[in-house]
C-alpha atoms as a PDB file:
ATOM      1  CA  UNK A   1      22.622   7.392  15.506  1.00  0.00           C
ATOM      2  CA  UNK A   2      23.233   6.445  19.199  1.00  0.00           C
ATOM      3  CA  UNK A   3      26.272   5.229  20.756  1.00  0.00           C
ATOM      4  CA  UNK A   4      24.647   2.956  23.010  1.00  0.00           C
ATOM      5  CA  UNK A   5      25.254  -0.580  20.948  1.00  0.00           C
ATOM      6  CA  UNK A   6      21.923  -2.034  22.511  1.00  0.00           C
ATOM      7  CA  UNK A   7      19.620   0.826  20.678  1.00  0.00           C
ATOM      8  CA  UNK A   8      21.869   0.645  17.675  1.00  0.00           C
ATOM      9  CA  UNK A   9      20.993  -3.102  17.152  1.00  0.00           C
ATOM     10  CA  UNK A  10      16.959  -2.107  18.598  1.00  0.00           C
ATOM     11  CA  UNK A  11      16.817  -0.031  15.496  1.00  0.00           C
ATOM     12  CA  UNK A  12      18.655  -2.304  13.184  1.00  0.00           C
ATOM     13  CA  UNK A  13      15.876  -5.364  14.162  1.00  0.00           C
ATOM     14  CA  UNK A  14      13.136  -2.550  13.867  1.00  0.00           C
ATOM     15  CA  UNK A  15      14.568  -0.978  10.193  1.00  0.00           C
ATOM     16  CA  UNK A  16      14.664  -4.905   8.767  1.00  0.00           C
ATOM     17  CA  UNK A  17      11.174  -5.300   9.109  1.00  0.00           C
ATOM     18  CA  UNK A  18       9.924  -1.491   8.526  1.00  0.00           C
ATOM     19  CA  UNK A  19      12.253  -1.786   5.346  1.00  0.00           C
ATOM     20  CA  UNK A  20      11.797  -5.397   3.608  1.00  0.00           C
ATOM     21  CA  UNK A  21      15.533  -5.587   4.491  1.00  0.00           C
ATOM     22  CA  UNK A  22      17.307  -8.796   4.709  1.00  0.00           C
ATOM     23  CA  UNK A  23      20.601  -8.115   5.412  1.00  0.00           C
ATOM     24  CA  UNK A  24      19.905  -6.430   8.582  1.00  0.00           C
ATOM     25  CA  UNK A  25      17.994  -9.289   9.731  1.00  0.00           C
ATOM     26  CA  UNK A  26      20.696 -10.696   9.284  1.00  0.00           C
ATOM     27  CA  UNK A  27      22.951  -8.119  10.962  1.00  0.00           C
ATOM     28  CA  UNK A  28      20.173  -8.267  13.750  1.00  0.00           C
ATOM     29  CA  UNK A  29      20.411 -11.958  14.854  1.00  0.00           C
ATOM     30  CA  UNK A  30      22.746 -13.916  15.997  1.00  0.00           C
ATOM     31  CA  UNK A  31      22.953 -16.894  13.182  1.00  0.00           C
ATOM     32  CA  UNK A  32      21.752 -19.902  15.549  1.00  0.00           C
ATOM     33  CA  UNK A  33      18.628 -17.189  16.843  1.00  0.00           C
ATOM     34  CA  UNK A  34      14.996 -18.490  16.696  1.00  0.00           C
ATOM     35  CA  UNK A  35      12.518 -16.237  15.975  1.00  0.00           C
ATOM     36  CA  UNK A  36       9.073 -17.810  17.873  1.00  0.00           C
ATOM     37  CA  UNK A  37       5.249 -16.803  18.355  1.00  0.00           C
ATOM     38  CA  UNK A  38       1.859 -17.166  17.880  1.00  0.00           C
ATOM     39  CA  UNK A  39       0.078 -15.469  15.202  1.00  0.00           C
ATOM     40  CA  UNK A  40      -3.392 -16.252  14.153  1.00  0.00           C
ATOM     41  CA  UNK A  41      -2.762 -19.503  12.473  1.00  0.00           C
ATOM     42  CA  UNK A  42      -0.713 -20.597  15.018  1.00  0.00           C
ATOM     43  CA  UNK A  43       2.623 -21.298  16.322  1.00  0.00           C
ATOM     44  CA  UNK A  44       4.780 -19.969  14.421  1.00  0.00           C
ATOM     45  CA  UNK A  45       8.719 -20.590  14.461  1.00  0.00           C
ATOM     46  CA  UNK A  46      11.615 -19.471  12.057  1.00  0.00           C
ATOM     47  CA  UNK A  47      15.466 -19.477  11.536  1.00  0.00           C
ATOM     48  CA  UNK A  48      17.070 -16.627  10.955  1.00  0.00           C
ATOM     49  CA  UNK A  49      16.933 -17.193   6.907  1.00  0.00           C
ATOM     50  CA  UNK A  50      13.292 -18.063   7.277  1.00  0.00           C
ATOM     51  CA  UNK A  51      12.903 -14.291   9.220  1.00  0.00           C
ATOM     52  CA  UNK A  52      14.650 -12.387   6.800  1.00  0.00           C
ATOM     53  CA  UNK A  53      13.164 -14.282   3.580  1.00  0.00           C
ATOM     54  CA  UNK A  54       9.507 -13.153   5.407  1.00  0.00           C
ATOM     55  CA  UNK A  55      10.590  -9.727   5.888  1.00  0.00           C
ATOM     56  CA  UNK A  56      12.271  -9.532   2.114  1.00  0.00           C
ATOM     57  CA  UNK A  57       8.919 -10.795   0.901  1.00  0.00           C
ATOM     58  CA  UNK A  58       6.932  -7.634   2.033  1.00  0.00           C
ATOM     59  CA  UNK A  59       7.015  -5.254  -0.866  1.00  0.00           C
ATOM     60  CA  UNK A  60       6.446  -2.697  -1.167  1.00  0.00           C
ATOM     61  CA  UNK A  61       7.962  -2.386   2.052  1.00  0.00           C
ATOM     62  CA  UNK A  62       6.125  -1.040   5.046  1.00  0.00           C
ATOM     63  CA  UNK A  63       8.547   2.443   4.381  1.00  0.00           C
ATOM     64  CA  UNK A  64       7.983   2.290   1.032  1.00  0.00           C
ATOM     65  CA  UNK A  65       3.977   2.746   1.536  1.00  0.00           C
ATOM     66  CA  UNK A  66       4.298   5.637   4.253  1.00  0.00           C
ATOM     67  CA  UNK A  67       3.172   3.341   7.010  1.00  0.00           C
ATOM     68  CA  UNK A  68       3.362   5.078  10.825  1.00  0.00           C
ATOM     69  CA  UNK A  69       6.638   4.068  12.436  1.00  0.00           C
ATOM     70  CA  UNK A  70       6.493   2.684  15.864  1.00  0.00           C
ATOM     71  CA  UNK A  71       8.998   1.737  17.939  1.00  0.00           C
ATOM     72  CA  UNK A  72       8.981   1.344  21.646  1.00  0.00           C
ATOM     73  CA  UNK A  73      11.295   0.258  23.757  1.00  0.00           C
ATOM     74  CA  UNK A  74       9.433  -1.376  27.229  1.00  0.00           C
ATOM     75  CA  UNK A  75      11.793  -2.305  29.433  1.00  0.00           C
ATOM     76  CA  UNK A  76      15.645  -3.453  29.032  1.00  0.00           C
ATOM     77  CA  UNK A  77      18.039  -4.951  31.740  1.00  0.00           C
ATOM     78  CA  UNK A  78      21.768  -5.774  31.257  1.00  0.00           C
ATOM     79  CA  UNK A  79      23.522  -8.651  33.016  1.00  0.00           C
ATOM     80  CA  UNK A  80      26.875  -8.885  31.841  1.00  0.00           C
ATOM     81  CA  UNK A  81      27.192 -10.334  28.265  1.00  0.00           C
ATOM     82  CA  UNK A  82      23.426 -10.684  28.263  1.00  0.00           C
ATOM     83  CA  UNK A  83      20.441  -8.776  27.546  1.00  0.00           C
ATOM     84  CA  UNK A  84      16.385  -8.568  27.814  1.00  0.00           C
ATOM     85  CA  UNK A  85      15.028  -6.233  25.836  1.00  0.00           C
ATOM     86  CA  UNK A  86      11.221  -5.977  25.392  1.00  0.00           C
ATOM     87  CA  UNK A  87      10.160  -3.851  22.614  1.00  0.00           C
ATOM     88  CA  UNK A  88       6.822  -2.445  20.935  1.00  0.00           C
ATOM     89  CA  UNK A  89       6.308  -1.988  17.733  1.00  0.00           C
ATOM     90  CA  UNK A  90       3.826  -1.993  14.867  1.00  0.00           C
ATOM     91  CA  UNK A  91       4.374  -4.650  11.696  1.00  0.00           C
ATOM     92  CA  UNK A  92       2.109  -5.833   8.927  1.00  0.00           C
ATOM     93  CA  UNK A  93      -0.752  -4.013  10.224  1.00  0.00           C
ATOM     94  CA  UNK A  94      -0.346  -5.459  13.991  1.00  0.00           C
ATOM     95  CA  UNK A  95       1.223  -4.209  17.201  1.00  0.00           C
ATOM     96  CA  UNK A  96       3.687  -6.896  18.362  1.00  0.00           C
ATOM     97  CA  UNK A  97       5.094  -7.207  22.207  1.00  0.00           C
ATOM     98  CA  UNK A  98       8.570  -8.543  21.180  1.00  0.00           C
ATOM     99  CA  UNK A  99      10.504 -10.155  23.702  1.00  0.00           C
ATOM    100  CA  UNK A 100      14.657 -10.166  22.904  1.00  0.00           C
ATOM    101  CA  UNK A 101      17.601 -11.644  24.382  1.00  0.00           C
ATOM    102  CA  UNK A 102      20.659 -10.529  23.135  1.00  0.00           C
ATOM    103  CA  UNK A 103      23.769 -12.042  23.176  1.00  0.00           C
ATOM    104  CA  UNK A 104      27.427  -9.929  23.316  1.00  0.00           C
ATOM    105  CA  UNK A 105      29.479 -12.037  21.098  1.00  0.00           C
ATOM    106  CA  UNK A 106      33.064 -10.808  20.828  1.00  0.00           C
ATOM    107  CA  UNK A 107      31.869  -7.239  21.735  1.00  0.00           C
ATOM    108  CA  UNK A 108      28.752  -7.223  19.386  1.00  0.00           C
ATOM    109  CA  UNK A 109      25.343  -7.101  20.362  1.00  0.00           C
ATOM    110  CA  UNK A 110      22.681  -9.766  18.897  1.00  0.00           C
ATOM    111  CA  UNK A 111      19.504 -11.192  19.374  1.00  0.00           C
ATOM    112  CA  UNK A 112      19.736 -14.632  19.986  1.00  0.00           C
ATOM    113  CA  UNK A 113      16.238 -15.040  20.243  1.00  0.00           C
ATOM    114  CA  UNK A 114      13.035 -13.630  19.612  1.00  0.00           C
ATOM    115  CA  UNK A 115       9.492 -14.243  21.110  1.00  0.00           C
ATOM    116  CA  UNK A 116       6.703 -12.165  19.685  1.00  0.00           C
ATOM    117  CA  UNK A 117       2.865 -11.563  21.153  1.00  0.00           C
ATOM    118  CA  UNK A 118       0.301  -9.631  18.752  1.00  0.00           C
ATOM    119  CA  UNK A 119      -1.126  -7.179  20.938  1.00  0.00           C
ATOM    120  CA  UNK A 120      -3.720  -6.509  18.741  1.00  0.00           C
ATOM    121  CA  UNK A 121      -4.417  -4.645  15.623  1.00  0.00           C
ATOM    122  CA  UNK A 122      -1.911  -1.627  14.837  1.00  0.00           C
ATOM    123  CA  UNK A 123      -3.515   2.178  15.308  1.00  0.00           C
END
């Protein structure tokens, strides 16, 4: 795994969605983060619990059925004890633009929030 703390906690947000796995949504996010977009229904806004309880609820889980893994980091800038990262990735059969600001909170890295675009279809 890298030592760079930002891509550790890239792939940690990634690996809770591409494996159903709550606990490192949990280790992703800051606990007062907001996860916000717009899918096709709609604005769409969750806590933290509300994000990993989605994720959890995808079994089999995206690794479990062989899906592609895609992960794509855009663009990142540091300021400090702050962070923009913008990632790519595929999910649930979409590509999603996330947008993440990360926090450093007593020397760990977390997302303390989350803005998501659907690109389009995944593939």
């Amino acid at each position: 795994m890298s030592d760079d703390p930002i891509k550790q906690l890239v792939q940690t947000y990634f690996e809770c969605m591409y494996e159903s796995a709550a606990d490192k949504a949990r280790a992703a996010f800051h606990p007062d983060a907001k996860i916000t977009g717009y899918l096709p229904d709609g604005l769409n806004q969750m806590t933290v619990e509300e994000f990993a309880g989605f994720v959890a609820s995808h079994q089999p889980s995206p690794a479990d059925k062989g899906e592609p893994r895609r992960l794509e980091i855009v663009s990142r800038e540091v300021a400090g004890n702050t962070a923009a990262v913008r990632v790519r990735c595929d999910y649930l059969g979409l590509t999603f633009l996330d947008t993440l600001s990360l926090l450093n909170v007593d020397g760990r890295w977390t997302i303390y929030n989350k803005l998501f675009h659907v690109e389009g279809e995944a593939g």
